[in-house]
N, C-alpha and C. Protein backbone atom coordinates (compact mmCIF):
# COMPACT_ATOMS: atom_id res chain seq x y z
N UNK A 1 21.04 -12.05 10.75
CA UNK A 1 20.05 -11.00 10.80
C UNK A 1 20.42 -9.91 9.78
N UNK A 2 19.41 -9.58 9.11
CA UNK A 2 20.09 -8.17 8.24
C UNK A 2 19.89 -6.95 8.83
N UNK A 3 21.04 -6.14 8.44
CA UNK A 3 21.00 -4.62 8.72
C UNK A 3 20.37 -3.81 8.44
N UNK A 4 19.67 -3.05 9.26
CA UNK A 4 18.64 -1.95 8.40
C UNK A 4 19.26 -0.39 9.98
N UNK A 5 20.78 0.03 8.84
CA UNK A 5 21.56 0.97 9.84
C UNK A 5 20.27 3.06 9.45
N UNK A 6 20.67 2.63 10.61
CA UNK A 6 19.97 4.42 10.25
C UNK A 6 21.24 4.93 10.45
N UNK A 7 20.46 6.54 10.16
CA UNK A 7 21.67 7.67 10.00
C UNK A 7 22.60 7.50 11.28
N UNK A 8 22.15 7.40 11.92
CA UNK A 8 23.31 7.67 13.01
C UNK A 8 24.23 6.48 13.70
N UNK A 9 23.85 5.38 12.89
CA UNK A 9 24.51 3.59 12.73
C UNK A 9 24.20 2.91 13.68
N UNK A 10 22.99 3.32 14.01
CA UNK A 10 22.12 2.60 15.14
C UNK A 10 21.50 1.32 14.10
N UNK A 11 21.52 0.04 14.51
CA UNK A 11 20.78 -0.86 13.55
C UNK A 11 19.68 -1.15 13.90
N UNK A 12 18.59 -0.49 13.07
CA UNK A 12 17.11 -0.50 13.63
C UNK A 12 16.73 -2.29 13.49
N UNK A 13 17.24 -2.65 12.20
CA UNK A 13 16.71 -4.29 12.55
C UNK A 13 17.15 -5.02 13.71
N UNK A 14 17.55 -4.54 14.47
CA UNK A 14 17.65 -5.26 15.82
C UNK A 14 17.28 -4.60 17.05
N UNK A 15 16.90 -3.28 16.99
CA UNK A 15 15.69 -3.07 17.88
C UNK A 15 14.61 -3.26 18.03
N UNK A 16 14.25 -3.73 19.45
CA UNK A 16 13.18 -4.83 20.00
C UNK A 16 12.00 -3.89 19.68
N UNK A 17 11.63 -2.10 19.44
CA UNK A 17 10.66 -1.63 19.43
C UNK A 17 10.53 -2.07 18.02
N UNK A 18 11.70 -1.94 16.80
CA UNK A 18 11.21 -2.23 15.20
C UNK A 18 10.49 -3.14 15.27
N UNK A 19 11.13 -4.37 16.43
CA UNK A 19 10.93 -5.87 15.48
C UNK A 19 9.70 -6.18 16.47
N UNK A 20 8.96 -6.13 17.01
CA UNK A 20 7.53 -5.92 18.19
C UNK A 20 6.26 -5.33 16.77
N UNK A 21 6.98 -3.75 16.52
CA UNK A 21 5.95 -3.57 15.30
C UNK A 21 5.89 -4.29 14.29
N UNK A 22 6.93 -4.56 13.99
CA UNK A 22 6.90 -5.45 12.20
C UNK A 22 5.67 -6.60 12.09
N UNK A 23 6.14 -7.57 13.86
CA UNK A 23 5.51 -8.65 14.15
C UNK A 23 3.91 -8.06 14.38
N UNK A 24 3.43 -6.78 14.18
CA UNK A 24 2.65 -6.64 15.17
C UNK A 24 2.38 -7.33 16.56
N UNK A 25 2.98 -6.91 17.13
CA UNK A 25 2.83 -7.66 18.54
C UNK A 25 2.81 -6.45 19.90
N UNK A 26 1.40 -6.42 20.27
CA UNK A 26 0.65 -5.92 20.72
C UNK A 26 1.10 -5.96 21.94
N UNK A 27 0.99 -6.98 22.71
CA UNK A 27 1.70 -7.50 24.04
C UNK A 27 3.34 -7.32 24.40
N UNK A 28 3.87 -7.44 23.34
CA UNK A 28 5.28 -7.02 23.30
C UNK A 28 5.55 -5.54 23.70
N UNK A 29 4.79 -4.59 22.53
CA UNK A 29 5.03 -3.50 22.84
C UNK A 29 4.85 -3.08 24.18
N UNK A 30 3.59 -3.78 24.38
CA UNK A 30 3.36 -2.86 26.14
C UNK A 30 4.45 -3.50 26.78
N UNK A 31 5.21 -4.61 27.09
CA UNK A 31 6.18 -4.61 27.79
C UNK A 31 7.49 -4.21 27.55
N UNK A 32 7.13 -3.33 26.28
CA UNK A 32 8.94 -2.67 25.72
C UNK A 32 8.49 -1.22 26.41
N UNK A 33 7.83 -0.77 26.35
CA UNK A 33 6.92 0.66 26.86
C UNK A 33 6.90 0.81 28.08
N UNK A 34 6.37 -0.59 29.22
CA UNK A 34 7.03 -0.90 30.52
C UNK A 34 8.46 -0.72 31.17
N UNK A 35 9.05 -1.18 30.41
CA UNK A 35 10.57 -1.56 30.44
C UNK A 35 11.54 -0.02 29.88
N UNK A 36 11.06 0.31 29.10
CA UNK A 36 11.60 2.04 28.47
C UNK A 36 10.88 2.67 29.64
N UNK A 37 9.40 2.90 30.29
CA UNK A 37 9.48 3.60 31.01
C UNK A 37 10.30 3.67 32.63
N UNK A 38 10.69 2.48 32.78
CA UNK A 38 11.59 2.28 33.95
C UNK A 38 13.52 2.28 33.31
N UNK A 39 13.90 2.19 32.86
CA UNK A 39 14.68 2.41 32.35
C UNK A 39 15.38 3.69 31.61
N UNK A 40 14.36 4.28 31.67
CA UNK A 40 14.82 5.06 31.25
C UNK A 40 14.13 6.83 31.80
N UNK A 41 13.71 6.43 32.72
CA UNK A 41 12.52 7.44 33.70
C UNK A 41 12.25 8.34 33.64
N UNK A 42 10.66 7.66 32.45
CA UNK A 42 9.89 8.19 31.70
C UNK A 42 8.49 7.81 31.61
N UNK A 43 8.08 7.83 32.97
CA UNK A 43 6.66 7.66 33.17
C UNK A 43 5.61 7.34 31.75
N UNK A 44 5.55 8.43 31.12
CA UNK A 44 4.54 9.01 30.04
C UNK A 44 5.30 7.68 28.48
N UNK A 45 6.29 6.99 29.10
CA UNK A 45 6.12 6.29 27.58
C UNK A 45 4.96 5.74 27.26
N UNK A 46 4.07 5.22 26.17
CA UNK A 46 2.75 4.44 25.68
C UNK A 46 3.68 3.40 24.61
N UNK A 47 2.17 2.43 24.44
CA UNK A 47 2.60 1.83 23.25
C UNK A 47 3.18 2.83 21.89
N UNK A 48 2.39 3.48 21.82
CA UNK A 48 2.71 4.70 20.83
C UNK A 48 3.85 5.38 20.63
N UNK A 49 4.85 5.23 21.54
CA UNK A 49 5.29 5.94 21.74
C UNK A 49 6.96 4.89 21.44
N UNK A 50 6.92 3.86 21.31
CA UNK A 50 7.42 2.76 21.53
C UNK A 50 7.42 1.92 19.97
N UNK A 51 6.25 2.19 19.11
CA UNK A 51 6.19 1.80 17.57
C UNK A 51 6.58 2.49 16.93
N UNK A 52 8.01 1.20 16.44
CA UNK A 52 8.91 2.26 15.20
C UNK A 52 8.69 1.16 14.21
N UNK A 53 8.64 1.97 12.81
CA UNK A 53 9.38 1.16 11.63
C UNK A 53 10.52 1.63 11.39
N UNK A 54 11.24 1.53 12.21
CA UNK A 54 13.09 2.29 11.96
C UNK A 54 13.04 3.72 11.18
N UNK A 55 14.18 4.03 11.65
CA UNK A 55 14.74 5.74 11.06
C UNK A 55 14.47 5.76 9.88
N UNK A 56 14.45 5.05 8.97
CA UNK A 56 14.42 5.28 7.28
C UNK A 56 13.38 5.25 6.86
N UNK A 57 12.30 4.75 7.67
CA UNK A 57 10.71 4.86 7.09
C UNK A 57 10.57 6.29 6.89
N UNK A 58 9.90 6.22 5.43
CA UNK A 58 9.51 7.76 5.28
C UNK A 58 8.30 8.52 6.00
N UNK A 59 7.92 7.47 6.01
CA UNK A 59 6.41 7.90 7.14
C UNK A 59 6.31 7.62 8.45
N UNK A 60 7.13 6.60 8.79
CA UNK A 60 7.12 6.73 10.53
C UNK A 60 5.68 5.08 10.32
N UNK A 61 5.30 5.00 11.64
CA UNK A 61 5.89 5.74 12.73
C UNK A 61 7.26 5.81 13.58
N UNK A 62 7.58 6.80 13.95
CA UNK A 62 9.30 6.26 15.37
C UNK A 62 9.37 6.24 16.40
N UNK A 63 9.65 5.86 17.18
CA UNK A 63 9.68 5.89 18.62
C UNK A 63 10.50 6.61 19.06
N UNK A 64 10.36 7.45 20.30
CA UNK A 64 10.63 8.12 21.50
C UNK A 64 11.27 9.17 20.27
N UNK A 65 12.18 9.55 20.66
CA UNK A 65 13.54 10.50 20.23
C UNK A 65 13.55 10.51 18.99
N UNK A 66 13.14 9.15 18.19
CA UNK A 66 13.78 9.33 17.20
C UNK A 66 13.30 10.05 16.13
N UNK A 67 11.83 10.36 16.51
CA UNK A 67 10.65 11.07 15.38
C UNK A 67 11.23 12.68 15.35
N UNK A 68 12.11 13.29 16.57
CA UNK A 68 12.56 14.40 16.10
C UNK A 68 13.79 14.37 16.57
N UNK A 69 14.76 13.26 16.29
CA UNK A 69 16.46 13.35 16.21
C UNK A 69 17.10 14.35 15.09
N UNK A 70 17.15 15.06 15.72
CA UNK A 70 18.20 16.00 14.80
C UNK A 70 19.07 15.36 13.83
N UNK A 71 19.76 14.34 14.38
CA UNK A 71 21.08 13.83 13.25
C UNK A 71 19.85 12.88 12.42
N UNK A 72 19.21 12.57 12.39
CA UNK A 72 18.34 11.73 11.25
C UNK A 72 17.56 12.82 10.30
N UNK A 73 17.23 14.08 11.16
CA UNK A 73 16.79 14.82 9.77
C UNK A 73 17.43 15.71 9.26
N UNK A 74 18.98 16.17 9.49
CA UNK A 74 20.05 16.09 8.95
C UNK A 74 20.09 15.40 7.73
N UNK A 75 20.65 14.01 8.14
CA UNK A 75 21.46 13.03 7.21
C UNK A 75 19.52 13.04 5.88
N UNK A 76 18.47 12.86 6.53
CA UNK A 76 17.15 13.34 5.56
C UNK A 76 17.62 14.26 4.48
N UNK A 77 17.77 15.40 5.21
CA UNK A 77 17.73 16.71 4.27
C UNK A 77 18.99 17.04 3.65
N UNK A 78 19.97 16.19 3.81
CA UNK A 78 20.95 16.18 3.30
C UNK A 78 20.99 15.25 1.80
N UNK A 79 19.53 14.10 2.32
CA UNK A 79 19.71 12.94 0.99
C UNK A 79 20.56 11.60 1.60
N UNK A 80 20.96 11.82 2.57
CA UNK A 80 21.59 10.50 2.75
C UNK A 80 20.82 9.49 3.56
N UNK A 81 21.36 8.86 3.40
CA UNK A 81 20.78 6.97 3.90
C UNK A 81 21.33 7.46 5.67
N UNK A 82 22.74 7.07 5.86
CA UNK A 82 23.09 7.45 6.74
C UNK A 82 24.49 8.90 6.77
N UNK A 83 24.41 8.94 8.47
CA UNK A 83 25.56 9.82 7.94
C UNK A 83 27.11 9.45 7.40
N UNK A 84 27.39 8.22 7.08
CA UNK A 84 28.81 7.73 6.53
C UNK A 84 28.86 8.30 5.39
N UNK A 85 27.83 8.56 4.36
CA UNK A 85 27.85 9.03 3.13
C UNK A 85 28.45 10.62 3.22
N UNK A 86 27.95 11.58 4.94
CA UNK A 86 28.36 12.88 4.90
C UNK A 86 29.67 13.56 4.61
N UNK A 87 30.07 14.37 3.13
CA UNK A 87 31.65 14.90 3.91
C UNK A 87 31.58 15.36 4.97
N UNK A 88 31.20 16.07 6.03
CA UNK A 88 31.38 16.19 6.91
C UNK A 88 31.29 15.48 8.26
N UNK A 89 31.51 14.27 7.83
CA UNK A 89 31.33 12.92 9.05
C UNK A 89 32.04 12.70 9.50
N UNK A 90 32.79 12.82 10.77
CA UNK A 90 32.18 12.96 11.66
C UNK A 90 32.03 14.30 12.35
N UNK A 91 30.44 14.64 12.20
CA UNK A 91 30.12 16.28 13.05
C UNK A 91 30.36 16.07 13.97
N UNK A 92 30.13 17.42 14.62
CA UNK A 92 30.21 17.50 16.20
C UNK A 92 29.31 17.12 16.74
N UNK A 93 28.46 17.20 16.35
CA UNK A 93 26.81 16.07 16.91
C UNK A 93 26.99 15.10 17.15
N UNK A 94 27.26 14.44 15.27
CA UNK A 94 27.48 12.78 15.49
C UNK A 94 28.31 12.25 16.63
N UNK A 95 29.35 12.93 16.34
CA UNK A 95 30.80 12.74 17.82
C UNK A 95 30.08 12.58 19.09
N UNK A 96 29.15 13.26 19.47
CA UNK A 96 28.77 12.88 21.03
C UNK A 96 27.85 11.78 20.91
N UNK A 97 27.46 11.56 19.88
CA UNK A 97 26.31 10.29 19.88
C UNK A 97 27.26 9.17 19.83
N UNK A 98 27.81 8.82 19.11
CA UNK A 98 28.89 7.48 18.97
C UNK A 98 29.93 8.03 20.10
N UNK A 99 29.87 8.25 20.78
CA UNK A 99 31.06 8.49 21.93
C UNK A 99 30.01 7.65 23.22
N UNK A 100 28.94 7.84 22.66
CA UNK A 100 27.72 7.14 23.43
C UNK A 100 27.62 5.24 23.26
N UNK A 101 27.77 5.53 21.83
CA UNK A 101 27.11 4.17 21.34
C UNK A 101 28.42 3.60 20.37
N UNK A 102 28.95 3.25 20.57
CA UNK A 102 30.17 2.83 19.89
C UNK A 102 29.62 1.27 18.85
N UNK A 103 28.79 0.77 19.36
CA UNK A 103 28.37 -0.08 18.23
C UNK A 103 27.66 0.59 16.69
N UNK A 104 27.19 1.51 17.25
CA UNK A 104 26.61 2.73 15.67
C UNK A 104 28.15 2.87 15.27
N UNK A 105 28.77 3.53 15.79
CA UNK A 105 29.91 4.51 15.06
C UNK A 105 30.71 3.16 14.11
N UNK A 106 31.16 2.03 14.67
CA UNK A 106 31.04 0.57 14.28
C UNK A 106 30.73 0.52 12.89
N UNK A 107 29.30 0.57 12.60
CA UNK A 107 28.45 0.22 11.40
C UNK A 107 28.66 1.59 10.80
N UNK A 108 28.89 2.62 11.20
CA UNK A 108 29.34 4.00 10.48
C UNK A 108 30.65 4.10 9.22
N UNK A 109 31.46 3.28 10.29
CA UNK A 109 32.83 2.75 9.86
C UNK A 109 33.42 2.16 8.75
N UNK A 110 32.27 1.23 9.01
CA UNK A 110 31.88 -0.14 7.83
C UNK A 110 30.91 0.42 6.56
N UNK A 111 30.09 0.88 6.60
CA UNK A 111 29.73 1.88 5.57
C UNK A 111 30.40 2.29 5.05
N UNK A 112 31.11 3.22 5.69
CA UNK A 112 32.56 3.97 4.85
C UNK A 112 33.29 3.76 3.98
N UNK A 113 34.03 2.29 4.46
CA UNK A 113 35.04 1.82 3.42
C UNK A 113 34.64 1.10 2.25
């Protein structure tokens, strides 16, 4: 599978909301939108809400969080791809997110060197 890492080394090509839109798949989404709203208990998710073309699309659309994640319009307005490129990597932001998700910080890592 190829990598498509956003800023914060989350790999959007392997999230089920990217890869639902890419496919357009209509039926998918409503059961990723199902499944995010129980999971994560959030009544008000929609399909809409659920169609991403990953963090790096310049136009969107993103799903849930990610259309106004702070560390993605950061590493944006900074110019970077992700934040591995930042001197200042690892912020204090990033730090609580990969203290979360240790498979991002992972692909953060690997960027790096």
């Amino acid at each position: 599978m190829t990598e498509m890492i956003a800023p914060c080394g989350l790999n959007c090509a392997a999230c089920e909301a990217y890869l639902a839109t890419i496919a357009n798949d209509q039926a998918e989404l409503e059961k990723i939108a199902a499944k995010w709203r129980a999971e994560y208990n959030t009544p008000d998710i929609t399909v809409a809400g659920v169609t991403c073309l990953g963090c790096n699309s310049s136009t969107g659309p993103w799903c849930g969080h990610c259309a106004e994640c702070e560390i993605r319009a950061c590493a944006q307005g900074r110019g970077y791809v992700t934040c591995a490129e930042c001197t200042d990597y690892p912020c204090e932001q990033l730090t609580g997110f990969l203290a979360m998700v240790p498979p991002a910080k992972e692909n953060l890592e690997k960027l790096r060197k």
